[in-house]
N, C-alpha and C. Protein backbone atom coordinates (compact mmCIF):
# COMPACT_ATOMS: atom_id res chain seq x y z
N UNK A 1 -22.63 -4.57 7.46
CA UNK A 1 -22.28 -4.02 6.18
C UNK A 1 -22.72 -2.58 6.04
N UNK A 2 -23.17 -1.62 7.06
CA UNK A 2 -23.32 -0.70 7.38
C UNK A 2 -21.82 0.61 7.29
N UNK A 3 -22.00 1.07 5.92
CA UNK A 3 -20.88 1.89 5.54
C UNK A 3 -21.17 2.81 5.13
N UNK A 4 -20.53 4.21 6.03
CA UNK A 4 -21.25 5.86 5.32
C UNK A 4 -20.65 5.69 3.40
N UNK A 5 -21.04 6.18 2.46
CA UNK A 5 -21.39 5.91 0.98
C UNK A 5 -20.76 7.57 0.94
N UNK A 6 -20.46 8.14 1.80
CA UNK A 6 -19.75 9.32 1.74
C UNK A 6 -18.46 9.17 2.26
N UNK A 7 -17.88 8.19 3.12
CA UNK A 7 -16.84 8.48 3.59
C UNK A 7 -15.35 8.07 2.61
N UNK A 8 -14.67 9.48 2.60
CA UNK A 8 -13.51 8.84 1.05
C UNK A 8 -12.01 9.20 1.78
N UNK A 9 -11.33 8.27 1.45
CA UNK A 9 -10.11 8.63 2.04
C UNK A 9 -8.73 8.83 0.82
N UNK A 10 -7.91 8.84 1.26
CA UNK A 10 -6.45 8.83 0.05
C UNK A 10 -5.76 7.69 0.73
N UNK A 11 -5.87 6.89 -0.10
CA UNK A 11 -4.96 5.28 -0.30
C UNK A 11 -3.54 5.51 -0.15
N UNK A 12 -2.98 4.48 0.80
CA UNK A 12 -1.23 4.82 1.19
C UNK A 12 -0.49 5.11 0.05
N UNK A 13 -0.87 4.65 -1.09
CA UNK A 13 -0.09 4.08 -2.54
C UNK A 13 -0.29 5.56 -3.12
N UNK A 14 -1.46 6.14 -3.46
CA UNK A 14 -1.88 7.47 -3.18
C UNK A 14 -1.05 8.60 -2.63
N UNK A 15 -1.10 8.69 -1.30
CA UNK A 15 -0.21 9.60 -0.73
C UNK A 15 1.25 9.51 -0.70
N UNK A 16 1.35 8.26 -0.66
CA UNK A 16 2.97 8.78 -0.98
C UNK A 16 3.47 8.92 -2.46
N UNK A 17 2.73 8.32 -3.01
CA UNK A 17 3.24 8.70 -4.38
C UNK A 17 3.11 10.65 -4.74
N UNK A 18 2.38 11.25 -3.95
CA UNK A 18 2.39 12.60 -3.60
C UNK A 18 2.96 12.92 -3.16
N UNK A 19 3.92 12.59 -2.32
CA UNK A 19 4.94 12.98 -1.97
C UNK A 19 6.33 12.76 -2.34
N UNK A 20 6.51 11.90 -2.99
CA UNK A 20 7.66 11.86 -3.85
C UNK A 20 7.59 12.35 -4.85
N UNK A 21 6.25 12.50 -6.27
CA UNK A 21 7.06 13.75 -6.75
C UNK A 21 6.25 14.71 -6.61
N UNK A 22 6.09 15.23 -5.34
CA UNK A 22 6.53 16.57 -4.52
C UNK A 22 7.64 17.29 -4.30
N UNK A 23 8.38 16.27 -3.27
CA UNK A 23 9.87 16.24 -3.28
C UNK A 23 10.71 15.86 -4.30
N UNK A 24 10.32 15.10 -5.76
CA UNK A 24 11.09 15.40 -6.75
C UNK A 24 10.76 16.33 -7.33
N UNK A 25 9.82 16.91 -7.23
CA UNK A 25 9.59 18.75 -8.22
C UNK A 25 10.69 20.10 -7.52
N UNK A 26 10.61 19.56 -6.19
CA UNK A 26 11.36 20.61 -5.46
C UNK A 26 13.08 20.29 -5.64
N UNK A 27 12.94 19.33 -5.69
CA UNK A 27 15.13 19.02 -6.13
C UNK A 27 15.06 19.05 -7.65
N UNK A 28 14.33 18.87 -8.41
CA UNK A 28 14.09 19.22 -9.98
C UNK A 28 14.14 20.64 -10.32
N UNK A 29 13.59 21.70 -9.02
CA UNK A 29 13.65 22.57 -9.35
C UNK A 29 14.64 23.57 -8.48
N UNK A 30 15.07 22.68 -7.82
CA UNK A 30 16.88 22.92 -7.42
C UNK A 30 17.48 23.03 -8.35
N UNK A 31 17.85 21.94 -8.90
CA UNK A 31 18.66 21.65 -9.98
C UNK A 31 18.91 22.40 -11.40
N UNK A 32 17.19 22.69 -11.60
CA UNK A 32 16.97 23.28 -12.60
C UNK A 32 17.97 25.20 -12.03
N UNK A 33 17.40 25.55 -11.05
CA UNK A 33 18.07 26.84 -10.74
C UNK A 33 19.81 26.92 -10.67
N UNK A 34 20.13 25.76 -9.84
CA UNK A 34 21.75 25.71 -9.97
C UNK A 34 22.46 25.17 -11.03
N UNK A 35 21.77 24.62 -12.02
CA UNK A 35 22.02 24.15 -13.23
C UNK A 35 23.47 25.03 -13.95
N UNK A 36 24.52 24.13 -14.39
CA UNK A 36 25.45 25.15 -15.41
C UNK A 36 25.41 25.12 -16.99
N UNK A 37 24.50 23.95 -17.35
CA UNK A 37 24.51 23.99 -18.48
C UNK A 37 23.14 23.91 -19.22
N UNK A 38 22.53 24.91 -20.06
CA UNK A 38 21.47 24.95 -20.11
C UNK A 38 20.54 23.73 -20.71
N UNK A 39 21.01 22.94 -21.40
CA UNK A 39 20.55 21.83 -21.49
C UNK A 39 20.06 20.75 -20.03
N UNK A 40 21.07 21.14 -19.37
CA UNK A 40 20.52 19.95 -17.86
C UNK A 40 19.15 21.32 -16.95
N UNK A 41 19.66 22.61 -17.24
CA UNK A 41 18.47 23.12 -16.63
C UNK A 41 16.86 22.85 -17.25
N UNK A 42 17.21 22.83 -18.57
CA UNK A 42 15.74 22.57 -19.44
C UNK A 42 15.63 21.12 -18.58
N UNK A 43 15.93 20.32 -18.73
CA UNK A 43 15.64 18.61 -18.83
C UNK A 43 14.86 18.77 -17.44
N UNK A 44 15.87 19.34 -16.28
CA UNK A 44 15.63 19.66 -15.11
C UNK A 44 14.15 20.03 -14.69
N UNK A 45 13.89 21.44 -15.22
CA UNK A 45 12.73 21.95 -15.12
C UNK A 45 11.49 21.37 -15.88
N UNK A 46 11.73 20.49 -16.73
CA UNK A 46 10.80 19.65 -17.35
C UNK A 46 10.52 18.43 -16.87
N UNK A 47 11.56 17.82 -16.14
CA UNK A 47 11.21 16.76 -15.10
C UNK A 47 10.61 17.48 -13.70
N UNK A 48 10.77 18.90 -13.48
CA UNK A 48 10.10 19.45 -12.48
C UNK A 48 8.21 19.36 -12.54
N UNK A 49 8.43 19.98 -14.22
CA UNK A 49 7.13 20.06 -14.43
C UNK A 49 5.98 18.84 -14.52
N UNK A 50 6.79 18.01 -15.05
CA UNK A 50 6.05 16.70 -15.04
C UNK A 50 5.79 16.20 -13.84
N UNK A 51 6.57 16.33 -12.54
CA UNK A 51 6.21 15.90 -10.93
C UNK A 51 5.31 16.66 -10.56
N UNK A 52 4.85 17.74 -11.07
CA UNK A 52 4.03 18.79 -10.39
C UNK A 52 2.54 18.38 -11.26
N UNK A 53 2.67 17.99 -12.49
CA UNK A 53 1.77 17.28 -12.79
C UNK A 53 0.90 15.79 -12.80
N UNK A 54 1.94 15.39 -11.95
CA UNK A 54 1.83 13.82 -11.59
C UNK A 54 1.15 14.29 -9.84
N UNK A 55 1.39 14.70 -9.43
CA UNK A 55 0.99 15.69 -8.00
C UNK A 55 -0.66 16.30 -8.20
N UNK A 56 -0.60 16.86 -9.03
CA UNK A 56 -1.75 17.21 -9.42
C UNK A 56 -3.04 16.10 -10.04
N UNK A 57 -2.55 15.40 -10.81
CA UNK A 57 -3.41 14.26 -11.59
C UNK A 57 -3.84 13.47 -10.56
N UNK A 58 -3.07 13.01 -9.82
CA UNK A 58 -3.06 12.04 -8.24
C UNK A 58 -3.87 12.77 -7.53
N UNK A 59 -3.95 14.33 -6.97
CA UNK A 59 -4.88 14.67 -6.22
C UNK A 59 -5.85 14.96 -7.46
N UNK A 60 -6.26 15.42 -7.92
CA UNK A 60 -7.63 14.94 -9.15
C UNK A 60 -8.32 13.97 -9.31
N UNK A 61 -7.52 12.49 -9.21
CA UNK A 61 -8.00 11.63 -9.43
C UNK A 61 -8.99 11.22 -7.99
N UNK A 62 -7.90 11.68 -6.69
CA UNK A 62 -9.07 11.76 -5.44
C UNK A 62 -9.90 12.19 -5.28
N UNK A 63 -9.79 13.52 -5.63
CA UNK A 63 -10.86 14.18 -5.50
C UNK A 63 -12.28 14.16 -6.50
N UNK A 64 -11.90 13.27 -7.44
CA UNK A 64 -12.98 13.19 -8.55
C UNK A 64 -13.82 11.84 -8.54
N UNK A 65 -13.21 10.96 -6.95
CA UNK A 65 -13.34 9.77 -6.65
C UNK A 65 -14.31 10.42 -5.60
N UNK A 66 -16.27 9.11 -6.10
CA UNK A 66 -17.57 9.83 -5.11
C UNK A 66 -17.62 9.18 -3.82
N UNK A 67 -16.59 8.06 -3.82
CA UNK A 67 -16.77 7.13 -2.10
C UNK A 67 -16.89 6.27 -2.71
N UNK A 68 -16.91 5.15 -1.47
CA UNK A 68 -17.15 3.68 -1.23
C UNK A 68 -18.25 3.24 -2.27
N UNK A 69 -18.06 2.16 -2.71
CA UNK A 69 -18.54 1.67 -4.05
C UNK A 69 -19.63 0.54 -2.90
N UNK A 70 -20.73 0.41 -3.63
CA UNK A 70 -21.84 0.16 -2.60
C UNK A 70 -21.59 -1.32 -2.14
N UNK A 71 -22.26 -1.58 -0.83
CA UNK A 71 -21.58 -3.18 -0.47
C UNK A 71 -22.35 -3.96 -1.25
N UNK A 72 -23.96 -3.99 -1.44
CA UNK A 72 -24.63 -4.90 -2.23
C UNK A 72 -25.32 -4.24 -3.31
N UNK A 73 -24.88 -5.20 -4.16
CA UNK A 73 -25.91 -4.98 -5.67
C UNK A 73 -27.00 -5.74 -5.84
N UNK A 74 -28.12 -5.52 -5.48
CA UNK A 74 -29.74 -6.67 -6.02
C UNK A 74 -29.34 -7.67 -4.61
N UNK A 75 -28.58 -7.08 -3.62
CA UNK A 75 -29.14 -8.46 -2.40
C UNK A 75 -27.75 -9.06 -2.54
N UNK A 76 -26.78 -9.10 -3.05
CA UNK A 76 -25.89 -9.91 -3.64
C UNK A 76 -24.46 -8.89 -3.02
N UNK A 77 -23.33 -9.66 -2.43
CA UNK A 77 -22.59 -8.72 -2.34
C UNK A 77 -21.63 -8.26 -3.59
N UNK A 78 -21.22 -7.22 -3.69
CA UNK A 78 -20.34 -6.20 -4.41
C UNK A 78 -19.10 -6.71 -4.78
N UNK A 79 -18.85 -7.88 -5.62
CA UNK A 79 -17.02 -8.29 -5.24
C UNK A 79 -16.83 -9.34 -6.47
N UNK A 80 -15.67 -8.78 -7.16
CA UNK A 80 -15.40 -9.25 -8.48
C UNK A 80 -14.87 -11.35 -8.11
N UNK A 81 -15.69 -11.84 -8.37
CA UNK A 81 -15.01 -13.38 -8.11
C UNK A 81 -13.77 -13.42 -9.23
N UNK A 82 -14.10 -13.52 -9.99
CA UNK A 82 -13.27 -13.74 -11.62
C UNK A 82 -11.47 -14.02 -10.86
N UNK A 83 -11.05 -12.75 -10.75
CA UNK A 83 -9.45 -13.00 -10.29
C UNK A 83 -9.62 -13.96 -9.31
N UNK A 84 -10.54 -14.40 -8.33
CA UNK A 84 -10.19 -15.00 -7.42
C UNK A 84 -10.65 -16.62 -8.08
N UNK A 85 -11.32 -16.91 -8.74
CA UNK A 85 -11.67 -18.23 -8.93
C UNK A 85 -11.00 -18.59 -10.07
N UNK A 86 -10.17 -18.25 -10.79
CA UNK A 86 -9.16 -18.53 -12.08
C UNK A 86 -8.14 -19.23 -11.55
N UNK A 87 -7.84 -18.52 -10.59
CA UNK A 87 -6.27 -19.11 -9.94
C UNK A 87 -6.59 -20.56 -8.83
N UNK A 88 -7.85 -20.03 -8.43
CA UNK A 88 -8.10 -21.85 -7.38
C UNK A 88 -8.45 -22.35 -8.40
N UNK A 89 -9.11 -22.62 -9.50
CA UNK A 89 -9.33 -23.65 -10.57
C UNK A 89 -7.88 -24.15 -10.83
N UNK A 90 -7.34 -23.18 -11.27
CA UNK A 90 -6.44 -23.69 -11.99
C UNK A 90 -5.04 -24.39 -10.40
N UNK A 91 -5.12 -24.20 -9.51
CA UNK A 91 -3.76 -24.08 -8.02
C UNK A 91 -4.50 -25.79 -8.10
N UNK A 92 -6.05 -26.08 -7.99
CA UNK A 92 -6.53 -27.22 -7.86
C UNK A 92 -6.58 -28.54 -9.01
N UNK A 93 -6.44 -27.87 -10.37
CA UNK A 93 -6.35 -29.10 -11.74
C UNK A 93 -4.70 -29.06 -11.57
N UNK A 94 -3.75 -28.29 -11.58
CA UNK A 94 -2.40 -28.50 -11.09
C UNK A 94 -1.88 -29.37 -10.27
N UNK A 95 -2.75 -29.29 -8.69
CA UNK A 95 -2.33 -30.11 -8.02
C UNK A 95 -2.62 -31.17 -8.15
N UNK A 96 -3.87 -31.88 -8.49
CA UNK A 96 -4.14 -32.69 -8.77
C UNK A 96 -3.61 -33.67 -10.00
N UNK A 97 -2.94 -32.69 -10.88
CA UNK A 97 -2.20 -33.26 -11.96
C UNK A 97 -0.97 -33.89 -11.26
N UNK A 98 -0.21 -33.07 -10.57
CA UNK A 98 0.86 -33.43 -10.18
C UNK A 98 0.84 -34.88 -9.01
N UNK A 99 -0.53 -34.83 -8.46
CA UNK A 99 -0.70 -35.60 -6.91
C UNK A 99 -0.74 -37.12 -8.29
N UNK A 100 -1.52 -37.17 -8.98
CA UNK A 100 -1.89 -38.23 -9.82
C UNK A 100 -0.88 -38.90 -10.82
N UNK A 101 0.01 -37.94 -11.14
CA UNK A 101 1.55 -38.05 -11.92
C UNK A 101 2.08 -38.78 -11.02
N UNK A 102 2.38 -38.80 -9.62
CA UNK A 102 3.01 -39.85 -9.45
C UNK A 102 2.41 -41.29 -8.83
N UNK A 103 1.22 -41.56 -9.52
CA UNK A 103 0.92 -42.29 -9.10
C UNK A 103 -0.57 -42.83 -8.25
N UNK A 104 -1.57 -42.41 -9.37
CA UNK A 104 -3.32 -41.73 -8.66
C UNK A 104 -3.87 -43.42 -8.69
């Protein structure tokens, strides 16, 4: 359980979402330039601006992220049970309902 507490990376979900609107700021701001009617250039350049801010917030949010969240707390490891034991309680009184419905 030996993990540098410095080492931080950018999550797949992360990076590409940086890159799409990357590449939608740059055809947003195509569009916005070849635009003929000034209404689709505004909309244009305002959906530009908003990708360039979604680009930005995403790398912010990395960079404002301190690393790996520690493996143990008090001796105990680091790891939310809750989502995981709701659904076997309940996958197990289910089945058992159903195994006994026809016949326990």
């Amino acid at each position: 359980m030996d993990q540098s507490q410095t080492a931080k990376s950018m999550t797949h979900g992360e990076a590409g979402l940086m890159i799409v609107f990357a590449v939608t700021a740059f055809v947003c701001l195509f569009a916005s330039a070849k635009a003929l009617d000034t209404a689709y250039a505004f909309h244009a350049a305002l959906a530009c601006a908003v990708s360039l801010w979604a680009v930005f917030a995403i790398g912010n949010r990395y960079l404002d992220r301190t690393g790996l969240p520690p493996q143990e707390i008090n001796g105990r490891p680091n790891y939310n049970l809750g989502p995981v034991k709701f659904p076997a309680v309940m996958a197990m009184f289910l089945g058992h309902r159903r195994f006994c419905a026809s016949g326990c």
